[in-house]
C-alpha atoms as a PDB file:
ATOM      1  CA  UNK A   1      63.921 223.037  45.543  1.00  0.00           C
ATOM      2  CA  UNK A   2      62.436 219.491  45.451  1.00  0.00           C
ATOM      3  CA  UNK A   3      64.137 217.112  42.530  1.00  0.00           C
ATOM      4  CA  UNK A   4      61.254 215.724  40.231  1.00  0.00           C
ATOM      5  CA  UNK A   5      60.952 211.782  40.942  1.00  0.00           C
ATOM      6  CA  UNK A   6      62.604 209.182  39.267  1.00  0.00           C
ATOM      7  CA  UNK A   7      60.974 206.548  37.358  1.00  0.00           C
ATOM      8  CA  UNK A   8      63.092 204.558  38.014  1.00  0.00           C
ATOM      9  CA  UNK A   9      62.967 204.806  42.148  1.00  0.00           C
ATOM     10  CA  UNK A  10      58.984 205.378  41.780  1.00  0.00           C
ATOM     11  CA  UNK A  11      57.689 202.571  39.221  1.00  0.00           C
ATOM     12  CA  UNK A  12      53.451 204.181  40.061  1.00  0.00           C
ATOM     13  CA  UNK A  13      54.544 206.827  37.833  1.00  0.00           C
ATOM     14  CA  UNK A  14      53.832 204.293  35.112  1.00  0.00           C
ATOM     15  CA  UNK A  15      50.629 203.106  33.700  1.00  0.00           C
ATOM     16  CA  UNK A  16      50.536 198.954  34.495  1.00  0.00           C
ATOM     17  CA  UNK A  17      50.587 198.738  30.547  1.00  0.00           C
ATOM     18  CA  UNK A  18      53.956 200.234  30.634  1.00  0.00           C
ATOM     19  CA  UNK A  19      54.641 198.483  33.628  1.00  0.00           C
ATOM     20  CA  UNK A  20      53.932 195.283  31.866  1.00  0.00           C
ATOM     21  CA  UNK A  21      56.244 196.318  28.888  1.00  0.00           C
ATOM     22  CA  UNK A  22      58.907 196.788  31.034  1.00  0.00           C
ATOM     23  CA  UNK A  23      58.933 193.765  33.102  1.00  0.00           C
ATOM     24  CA  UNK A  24      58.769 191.647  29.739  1.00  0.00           C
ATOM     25  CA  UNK A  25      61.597 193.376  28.172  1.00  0.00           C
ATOM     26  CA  UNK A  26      64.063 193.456  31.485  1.00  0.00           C
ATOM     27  CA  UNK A  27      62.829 189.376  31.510  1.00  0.00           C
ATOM     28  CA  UNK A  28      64.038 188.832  28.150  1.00  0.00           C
ATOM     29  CA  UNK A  29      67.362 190.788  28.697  1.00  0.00           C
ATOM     30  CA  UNK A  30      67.977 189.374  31.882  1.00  0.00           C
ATOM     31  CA  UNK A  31      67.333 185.892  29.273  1.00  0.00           C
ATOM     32  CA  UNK A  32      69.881 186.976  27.137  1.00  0.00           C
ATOM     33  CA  UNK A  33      72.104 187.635  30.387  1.00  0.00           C
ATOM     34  CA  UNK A  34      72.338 184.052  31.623  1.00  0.00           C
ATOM     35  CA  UNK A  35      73.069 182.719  27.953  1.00  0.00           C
ATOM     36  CA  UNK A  36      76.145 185.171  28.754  1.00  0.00           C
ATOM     37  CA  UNK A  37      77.198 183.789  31.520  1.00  0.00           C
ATOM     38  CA  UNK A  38      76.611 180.210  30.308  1.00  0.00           C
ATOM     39  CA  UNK A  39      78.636 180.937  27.471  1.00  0.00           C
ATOM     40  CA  UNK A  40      81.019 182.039  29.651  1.00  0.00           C
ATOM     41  CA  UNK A  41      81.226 178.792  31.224  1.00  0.00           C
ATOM     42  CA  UNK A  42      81.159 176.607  28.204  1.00  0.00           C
ATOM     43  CA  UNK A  43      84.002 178.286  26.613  1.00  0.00           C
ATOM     44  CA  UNK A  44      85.899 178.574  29.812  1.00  0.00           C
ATOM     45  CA  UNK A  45      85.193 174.510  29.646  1.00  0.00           C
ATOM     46  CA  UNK A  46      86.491 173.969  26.191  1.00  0.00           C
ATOM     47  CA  UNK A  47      89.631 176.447  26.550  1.00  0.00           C
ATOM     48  CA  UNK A  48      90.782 174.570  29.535  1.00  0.00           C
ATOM     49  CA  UNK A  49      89.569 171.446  27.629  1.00  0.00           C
ATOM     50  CA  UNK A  50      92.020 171.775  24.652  1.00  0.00           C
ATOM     51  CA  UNK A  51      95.031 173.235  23.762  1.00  0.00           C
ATOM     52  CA  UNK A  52      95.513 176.216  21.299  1.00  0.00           C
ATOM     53  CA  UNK A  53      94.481 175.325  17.711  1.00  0.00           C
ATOM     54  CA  UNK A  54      96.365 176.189  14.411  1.00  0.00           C
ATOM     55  CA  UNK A  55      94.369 177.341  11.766  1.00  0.00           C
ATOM     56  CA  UNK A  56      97.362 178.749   8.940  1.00  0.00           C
ATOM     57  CA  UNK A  57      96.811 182.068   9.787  1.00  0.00           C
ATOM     58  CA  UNK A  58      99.255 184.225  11.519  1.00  0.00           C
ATOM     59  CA  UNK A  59      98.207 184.400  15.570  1.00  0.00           C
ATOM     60  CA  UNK A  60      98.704 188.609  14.907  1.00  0.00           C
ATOM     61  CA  UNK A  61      96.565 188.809  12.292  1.00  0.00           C
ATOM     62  CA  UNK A  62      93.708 186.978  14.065  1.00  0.00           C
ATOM     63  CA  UNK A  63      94.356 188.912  16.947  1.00  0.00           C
ATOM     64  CA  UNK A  64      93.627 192.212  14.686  1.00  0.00           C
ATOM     65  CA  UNK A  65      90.703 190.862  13.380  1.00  0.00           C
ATOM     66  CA  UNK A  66      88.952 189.575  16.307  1.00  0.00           C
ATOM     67  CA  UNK A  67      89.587 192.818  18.087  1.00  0.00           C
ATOM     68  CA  UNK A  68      88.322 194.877  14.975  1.00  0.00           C
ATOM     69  CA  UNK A  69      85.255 192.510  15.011  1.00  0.00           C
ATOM     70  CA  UNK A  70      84.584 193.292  18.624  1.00  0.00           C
ATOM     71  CA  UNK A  71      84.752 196.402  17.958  1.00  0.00           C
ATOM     72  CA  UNK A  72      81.823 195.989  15.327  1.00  0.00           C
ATOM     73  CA  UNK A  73      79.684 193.985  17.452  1.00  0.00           C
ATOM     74  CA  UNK A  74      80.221 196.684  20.481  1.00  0.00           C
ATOM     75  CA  UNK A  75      79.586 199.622  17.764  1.00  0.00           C
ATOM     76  CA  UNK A  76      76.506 197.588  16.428  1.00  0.00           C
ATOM     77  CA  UNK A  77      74.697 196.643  19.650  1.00  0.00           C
ATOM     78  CA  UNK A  78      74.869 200.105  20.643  1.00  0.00           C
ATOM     79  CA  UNK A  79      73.414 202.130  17.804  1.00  0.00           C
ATOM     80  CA  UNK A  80      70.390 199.353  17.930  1.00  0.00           C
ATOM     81  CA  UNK A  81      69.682 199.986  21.244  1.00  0.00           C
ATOM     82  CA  UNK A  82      70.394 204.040  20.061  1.00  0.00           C
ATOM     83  CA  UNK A  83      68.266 203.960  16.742  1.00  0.00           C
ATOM     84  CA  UNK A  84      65.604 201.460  17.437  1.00  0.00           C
ATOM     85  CA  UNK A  85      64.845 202.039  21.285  1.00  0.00           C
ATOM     86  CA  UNK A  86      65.149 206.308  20.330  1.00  0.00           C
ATOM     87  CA  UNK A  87      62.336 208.415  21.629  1.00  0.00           C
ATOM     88  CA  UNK A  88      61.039 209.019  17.971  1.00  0.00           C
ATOM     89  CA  UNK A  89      60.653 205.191  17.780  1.00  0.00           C
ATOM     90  CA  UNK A  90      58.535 204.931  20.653  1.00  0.00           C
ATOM     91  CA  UNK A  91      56.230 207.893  19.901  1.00  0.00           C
ATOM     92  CA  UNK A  92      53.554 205.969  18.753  1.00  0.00           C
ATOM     93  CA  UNK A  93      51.600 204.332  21.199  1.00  0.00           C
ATOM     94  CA  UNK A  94      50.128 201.796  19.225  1.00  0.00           C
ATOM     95  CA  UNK A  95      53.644 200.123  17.707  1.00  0.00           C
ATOM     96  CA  UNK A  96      55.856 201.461  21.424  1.00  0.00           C
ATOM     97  CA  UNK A  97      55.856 198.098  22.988  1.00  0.00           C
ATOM     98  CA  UNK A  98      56.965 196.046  20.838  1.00  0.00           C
ATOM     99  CA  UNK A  99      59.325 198.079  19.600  1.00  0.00           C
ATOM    100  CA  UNK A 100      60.853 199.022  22.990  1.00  0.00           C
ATOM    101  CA  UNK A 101      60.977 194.883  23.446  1.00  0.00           C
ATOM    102  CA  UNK A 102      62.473 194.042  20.227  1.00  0.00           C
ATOM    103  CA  UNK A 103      65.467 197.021  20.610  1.00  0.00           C
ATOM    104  CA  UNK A 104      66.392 196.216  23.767  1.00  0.00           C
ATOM    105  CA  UNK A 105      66.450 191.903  23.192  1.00  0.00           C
ATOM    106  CA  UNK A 106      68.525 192.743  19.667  1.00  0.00           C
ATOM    107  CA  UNK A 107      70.809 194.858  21.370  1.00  0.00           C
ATOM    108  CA  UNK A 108      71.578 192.261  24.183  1.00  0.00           C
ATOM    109  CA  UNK A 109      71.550 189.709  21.717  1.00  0.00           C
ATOM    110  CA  UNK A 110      73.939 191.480  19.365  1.00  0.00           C
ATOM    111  CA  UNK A 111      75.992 191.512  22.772  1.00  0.00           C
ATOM    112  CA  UNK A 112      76.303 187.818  22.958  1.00  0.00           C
ATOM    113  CA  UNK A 113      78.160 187.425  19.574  1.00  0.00           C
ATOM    114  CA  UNK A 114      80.895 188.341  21.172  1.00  0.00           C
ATOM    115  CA  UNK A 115      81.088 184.944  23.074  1.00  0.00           C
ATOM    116  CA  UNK A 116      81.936 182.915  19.740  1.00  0.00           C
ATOM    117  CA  UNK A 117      84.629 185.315  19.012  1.00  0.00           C
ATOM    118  CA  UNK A 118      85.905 185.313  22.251  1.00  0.00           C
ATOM    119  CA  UNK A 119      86.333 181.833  21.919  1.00  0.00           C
ATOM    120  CA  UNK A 120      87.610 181.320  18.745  1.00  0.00           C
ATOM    121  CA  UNK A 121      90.536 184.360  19.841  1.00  0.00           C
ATOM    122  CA  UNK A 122      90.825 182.362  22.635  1.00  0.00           C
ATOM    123  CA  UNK A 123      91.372 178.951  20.865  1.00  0.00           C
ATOM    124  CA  UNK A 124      93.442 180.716  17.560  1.00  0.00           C
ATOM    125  CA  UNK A 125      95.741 183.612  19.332  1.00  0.00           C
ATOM    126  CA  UNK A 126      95.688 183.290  23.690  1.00  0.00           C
ATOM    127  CA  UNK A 127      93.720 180.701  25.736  1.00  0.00           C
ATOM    128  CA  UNK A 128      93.925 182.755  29.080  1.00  0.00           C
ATOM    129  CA  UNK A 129      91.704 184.725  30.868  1.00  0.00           C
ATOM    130  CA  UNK A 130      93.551 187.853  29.674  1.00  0.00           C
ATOM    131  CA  UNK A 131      92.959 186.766  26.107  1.00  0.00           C
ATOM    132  CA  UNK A 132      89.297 186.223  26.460  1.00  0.00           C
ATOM    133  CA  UNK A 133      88.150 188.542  29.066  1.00  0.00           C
ATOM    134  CA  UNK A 134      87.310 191.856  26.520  1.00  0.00           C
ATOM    135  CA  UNK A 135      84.732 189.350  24.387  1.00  0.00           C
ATOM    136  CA  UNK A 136      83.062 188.107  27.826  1.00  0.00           C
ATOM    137  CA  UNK A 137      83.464 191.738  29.088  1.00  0.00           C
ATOM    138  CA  UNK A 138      81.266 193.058  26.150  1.00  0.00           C
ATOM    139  CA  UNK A 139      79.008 191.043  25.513  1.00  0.00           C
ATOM    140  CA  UNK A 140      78.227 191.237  29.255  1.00  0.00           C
ATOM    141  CA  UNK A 141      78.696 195.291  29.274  1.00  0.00           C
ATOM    142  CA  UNK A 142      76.080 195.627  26.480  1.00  0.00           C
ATOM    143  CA  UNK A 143      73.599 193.283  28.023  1.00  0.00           C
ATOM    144  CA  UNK A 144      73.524 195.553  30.830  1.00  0.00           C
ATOM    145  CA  UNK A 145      73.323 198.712  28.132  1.00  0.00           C
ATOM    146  CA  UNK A 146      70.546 196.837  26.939  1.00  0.00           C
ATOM    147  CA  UNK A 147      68.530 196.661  30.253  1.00  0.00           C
ATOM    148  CA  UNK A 148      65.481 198.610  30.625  1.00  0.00           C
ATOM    149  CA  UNK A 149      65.055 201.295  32.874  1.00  0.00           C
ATOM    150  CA  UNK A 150      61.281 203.017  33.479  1.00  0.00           C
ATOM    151  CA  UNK A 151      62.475 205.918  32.803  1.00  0.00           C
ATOM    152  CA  UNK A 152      62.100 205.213  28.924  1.00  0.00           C
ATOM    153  CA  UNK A 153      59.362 204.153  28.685  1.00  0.00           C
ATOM    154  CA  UNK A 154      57.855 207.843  30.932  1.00  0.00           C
ATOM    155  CA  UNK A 155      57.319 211.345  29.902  1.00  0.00           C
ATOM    156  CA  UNK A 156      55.658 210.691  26.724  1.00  0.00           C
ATOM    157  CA  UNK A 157      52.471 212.379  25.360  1.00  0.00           C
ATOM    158  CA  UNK A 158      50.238 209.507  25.110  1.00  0.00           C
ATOM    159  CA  UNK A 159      50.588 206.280  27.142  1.00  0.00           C
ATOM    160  CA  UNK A 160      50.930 202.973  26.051  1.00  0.00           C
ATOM    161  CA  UNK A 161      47.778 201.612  25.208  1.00  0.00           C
ATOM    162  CA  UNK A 162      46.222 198.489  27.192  1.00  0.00           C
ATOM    163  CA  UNK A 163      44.703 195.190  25.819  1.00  0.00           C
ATOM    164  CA  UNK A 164      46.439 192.682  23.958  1.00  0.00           C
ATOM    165  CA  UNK A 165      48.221 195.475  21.335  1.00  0.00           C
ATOM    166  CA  UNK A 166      50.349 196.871  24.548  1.00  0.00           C
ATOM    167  CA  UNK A 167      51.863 193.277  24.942  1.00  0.00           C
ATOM    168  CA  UNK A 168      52.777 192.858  21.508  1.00  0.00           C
END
């Protein structure tokens, strides 16, 4: 019994329009990836910078909210990446490009809202790497969710198309 090839580990199994799609979309995620980690470093700057900041409102009830935002922004950048990078979605030939592009760069970008939250728990509630680490952690977790693999953009009925519509 031979195990059918992966994408993935065999990128000829896709048509160089598809090929094209995907090395677009992985640039623009892997984009979206180093404004992560230069987040990172600017809020790592201004948290060692200055001291925790009062605002009026109790440090437990910021810590609540930020977490429940988190939450949202996890919960969000994953059904994007679920509803508008779904198999249905990409059906069409004619529209599967850019669609596969723009769920996978909203979805990483929806991922990098956590940074300001991360900083502003970090600046409101707990300045320390403990503190901050779940916002960096996300956002960084669903920039990799976000990531294209070949395999999504294989196994459909009718291949992406080429010419300038397969880049759009």
């Amino acid at each position: 019994m031979t195990a059918s090839p992966d994408p993935d580990e065999s990128p000829d199994l896709l048509s160089s329009a598809e090929l094209a799609c995907l090395e677009r979309t992985r640039s623009a995620v892997l984009n979206v990836l180093v404004a992560d980690g230069l987040s990172i470093l600017a809020s790592a700057l201004v948290l060692r910078s200055f001291g925790p900041v009062s605002i009026g409102i109790e440090p437990e009830r910021m810590h609540k909210g930020l977490f429940g935002s988190l939450f949202v922004v996890f919960a969000v950048g994953v059904m994007v990446l679920r509803t508008l990078g779904s198999r249905d979605r990409l059906a069409e030939p004619g529209a599967r490009a850019s669609r596969f592009f723009r769920a996978h760069l909203i979805a990483a970008a929806v991922g990098w809202l956590a940074m300001p939250l991360g900083l502003i728990f970090g600046l409101t509630v707990e300045p320390s790497l403990r503190g901050v680490a779940p916002f960096w952690l996300a956002a960084m977790i669903l920039g990799k969710l976000a990531y294209p693999r070949a395999i999504e953009l294989g196994d459909f009925d009718e291949p992406l198309p080429t010419g300038p519509e397969s880049t759009a």
